[in-house]
Protein backbone atom coordinates (compact mmCIF):
# COMPACT_ATOMS: atom_id res chain seq x y z
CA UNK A 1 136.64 145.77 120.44
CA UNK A 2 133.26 143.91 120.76
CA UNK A 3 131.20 145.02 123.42
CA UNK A 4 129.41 141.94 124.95
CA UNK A 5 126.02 142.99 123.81
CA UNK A 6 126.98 142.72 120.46
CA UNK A 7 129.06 139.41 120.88
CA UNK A 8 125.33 138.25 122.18
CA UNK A 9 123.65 139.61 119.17
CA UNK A 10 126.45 137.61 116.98
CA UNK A 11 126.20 134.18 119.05
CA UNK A 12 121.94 134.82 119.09
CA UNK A 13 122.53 135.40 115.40
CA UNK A 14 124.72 132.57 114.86
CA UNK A 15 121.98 129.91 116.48
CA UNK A 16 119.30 131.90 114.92
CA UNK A 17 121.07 130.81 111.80
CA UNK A 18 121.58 127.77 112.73
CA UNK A 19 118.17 126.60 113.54
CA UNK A 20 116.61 128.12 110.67
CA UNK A 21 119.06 125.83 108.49
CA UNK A 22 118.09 122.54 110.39
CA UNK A 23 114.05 123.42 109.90
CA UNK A 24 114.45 123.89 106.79
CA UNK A 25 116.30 120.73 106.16
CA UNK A 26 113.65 119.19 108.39
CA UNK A 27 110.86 120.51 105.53
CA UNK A 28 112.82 119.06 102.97
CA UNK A 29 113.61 115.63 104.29
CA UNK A 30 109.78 115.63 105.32
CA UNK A 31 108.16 116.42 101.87
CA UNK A 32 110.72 113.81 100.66
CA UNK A 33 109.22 111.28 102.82
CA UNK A 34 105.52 112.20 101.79
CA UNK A 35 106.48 111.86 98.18
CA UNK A 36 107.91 108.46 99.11
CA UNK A 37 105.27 107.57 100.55
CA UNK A 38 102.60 108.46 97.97
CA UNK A 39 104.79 106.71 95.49
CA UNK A 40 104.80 103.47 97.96
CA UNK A 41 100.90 104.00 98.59
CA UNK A 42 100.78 103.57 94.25
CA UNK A 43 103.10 100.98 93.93
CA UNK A 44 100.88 98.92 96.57
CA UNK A 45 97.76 99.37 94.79
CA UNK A 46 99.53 98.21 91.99
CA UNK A 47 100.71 94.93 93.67
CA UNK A 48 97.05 94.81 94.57
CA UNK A 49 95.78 94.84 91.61
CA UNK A 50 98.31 92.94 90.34
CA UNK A 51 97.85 89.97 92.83
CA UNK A 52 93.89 89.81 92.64
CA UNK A 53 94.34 86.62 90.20
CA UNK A 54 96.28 84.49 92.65
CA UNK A 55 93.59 85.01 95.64
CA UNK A 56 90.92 84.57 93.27
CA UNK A 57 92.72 80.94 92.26
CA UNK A 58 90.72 78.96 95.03
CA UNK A 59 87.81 79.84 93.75
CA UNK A 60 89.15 78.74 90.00
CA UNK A 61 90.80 75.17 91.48
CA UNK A 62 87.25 74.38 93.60
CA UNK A 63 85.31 75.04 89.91
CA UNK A 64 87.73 72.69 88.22
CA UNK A 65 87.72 70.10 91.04
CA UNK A 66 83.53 70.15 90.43
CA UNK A 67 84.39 69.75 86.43
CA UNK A 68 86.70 66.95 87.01
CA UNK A 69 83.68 65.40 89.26
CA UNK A 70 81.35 65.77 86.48
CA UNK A 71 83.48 65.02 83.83
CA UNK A 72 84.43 61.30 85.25
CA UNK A 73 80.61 60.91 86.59
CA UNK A 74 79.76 61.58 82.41
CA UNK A 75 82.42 58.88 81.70
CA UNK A 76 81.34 56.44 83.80
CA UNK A 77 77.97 56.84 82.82
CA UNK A 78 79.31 56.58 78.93
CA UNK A 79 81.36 53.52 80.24
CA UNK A 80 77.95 51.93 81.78
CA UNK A 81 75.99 52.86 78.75
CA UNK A 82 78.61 51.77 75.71
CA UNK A 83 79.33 48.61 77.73
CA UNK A 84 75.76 47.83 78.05
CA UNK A 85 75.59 47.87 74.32
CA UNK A 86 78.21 46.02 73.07
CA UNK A 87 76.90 43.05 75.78
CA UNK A 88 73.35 43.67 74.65
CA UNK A 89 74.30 42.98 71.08
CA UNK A 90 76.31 40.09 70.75
């Protein structure tokens, strides 16, 4: 026959148990979620680094836009200068 001291001791046990089991559970889905989360923190500086060339593309497309400008003012200026001398000859 249990006396009810030690069917307290068993149930005190029992949750003592208990508890200890869900920290520990808590522990390990915690460090899981760091190490997911360092591996996430390295993927994004990856992306990062990965992405730099599309941000730095306006910068690329406003150089070409000023070579296109010089390119046709050089044309027109070859235009001017060949048409000049083919008049200036004949």
């Amino acid at each position: 026959m249990m006396t009810p001291w030690t069917l307290g001791f068993l149930l005190g046990g029992i949750v003592v148990a208990v508890v200890a089991v869900l920290l520990v559970t808590i522990l390990a889905v915690a460090w899981r979620i760091e190490s997911l989360a360092s591996t996430a923190l390295r993927v994004a500086g990856q992306i990062e680094t990965g992405t730099q060339p599309i941000w730095a593309l306006g910068t690329a497309n406003s150089m070409v836009e000023d070579i296109v400008r010089t390119v046709r003012s050089i044309d027109r200026r070859v235009t001017t200068i060949a048409d000049s001398l083919e008049g200036g000859g004949t």
